[in-house]
C-alpha atoms as a PDB file:
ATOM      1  CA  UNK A   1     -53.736  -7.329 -29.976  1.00  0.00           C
ATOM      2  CA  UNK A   2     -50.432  -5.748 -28.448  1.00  0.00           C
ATOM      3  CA  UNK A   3     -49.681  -6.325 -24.911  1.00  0.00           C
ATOM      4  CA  UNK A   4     -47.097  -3.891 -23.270  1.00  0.00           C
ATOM      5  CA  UNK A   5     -46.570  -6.299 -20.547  1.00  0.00           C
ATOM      6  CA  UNK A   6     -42.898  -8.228 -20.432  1.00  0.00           C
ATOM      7  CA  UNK A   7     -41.768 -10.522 -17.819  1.00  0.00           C
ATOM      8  CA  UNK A   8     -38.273 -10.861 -18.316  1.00  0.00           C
ATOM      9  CA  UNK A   9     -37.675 -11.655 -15.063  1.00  0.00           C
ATOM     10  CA  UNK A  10     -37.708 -15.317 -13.509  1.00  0.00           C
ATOM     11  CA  UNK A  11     -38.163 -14.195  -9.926  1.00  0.00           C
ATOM     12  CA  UNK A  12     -41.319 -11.840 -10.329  1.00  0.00           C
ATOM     13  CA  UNK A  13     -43.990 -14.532  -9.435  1.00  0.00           C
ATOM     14  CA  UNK A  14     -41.602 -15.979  -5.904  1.00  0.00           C
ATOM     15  CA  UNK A  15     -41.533 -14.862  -3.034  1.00  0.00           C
ATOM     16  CA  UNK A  16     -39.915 -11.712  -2.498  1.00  0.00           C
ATOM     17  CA  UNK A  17     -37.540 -12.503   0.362  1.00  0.00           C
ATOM     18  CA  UNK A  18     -35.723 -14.875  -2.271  1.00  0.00           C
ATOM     19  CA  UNK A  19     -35.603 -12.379  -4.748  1.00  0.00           C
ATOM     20  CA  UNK A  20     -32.222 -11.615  -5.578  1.00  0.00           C
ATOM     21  CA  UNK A  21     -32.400  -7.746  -5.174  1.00  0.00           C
ATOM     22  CA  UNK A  22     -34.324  -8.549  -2.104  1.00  0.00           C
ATOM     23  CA  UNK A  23     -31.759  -6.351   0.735  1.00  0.00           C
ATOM     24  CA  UNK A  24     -28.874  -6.775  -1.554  1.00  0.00           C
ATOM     25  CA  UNK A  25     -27.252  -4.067   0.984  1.00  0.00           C
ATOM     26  CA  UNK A  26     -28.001  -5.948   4.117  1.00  0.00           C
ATOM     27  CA  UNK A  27     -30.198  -2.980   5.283  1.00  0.00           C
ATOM     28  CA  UNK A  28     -32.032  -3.415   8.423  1.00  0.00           C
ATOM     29  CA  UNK A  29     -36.306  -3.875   7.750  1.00  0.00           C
ATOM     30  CA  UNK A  30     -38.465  -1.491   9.367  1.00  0.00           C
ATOM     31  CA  UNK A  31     -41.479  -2.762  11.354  1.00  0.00           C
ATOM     32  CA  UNK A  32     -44.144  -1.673   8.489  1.00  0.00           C
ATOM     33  CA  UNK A  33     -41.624  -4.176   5.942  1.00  0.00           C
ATOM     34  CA  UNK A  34     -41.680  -6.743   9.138  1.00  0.00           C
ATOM     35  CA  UNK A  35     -45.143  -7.202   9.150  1.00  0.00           C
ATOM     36  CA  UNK A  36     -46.245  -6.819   5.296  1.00  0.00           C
ATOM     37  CA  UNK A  37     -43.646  -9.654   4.863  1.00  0.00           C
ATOM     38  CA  UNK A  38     -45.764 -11.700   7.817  1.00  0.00           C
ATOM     39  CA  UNK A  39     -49.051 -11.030   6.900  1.00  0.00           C
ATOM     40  CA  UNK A  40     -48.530 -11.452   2.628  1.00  0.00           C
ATOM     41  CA  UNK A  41     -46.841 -14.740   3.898  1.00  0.00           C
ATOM     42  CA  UNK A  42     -43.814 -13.205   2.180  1.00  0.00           C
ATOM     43  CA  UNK A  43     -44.685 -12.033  -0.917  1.00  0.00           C
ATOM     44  CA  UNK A  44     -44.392  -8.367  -0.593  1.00  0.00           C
ATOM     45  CA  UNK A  45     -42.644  -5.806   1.674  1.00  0.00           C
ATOM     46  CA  UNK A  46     -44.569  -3.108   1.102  1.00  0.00           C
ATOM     47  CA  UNK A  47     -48.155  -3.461   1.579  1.00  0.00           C
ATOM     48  CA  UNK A  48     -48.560  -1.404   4.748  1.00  0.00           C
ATOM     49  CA  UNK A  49     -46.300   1.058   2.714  1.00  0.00           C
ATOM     50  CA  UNK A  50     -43.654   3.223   3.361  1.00  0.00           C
ATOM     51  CA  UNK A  51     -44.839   4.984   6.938  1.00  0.00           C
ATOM     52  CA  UNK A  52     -43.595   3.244  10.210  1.00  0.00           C
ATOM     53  CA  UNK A  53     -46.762   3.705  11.879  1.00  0.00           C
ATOM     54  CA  UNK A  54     -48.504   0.731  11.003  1.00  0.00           C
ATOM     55  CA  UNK A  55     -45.500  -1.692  12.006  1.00  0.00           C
ATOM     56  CA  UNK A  56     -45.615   0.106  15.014  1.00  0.00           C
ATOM     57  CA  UNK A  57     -49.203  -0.247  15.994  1.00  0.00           C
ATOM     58  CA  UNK A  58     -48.973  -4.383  14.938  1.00  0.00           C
ATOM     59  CA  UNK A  59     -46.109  -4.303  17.059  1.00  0.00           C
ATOM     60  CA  UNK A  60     -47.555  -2.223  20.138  1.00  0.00           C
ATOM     61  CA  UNK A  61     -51.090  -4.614  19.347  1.00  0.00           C
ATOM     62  CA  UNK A  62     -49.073  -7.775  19.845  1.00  0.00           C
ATOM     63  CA  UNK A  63     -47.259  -6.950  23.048  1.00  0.00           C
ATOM     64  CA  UNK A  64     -50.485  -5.847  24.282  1.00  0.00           C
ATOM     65  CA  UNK A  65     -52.174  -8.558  23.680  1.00  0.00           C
ATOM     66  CA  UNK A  66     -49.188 -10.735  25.031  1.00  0.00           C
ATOM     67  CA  UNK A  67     -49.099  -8.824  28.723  1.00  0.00           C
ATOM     68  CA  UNK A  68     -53.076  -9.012  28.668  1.00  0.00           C
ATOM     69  CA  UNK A  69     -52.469 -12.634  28.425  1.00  0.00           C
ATOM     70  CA  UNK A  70     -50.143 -13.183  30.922  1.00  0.00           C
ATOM     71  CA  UNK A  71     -52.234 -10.970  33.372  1.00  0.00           C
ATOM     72  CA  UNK A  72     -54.752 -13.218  32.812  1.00  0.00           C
ATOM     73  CA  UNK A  73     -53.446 -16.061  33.435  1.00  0.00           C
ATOM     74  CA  UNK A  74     -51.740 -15.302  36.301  1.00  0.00           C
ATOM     75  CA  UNK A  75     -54.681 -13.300  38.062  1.00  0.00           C
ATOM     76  CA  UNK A  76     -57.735 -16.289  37.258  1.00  0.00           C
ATOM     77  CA  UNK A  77     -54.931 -19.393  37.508  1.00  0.00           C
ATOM     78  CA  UNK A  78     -55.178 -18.478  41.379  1.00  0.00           C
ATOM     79  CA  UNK A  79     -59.025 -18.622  41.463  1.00  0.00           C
ATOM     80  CA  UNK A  80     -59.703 -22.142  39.756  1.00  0.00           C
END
């Protein structure tokens, strides 16, 4: 049996933010390469692929959910 599959490479199976190549250039990340990095726990950076729409919806989500949570605190705090 012949397997085409070679893994020359000692930093496929790590993390990819400690990949070598990983932003060699020093490029900013996008939100959608922000929040594939959080949610694979930093294995890949391009999960939610290559659009910027997803990163921005997390992104919108979370700092919805963050002024929600402040409103309500601050609204019922007053009450108990």
């Amino acid at each position: 049996m012949k397997t085409d599959f070679d893994f020359p490479n000692k930093y496929l199976i790590g993390p990819v933010v400690f990949r070598p190549e990983f932003n060699a250039q020093a490029e900013l990340l996008n939100a959608s390469q922000a929040w594939s990095l959080f949610f694979t726990a930093g294995q890949e950076d391009k999960v939610l692929g290559f659009n910027a729409e997803p990163g921005q919806f997390f992104t919108n989500l979370l700092f919805a959910v963050s002024v929600a949570g402040i409103l309500w605190s601050t609204l019922f705090n007053s009450v108990v």
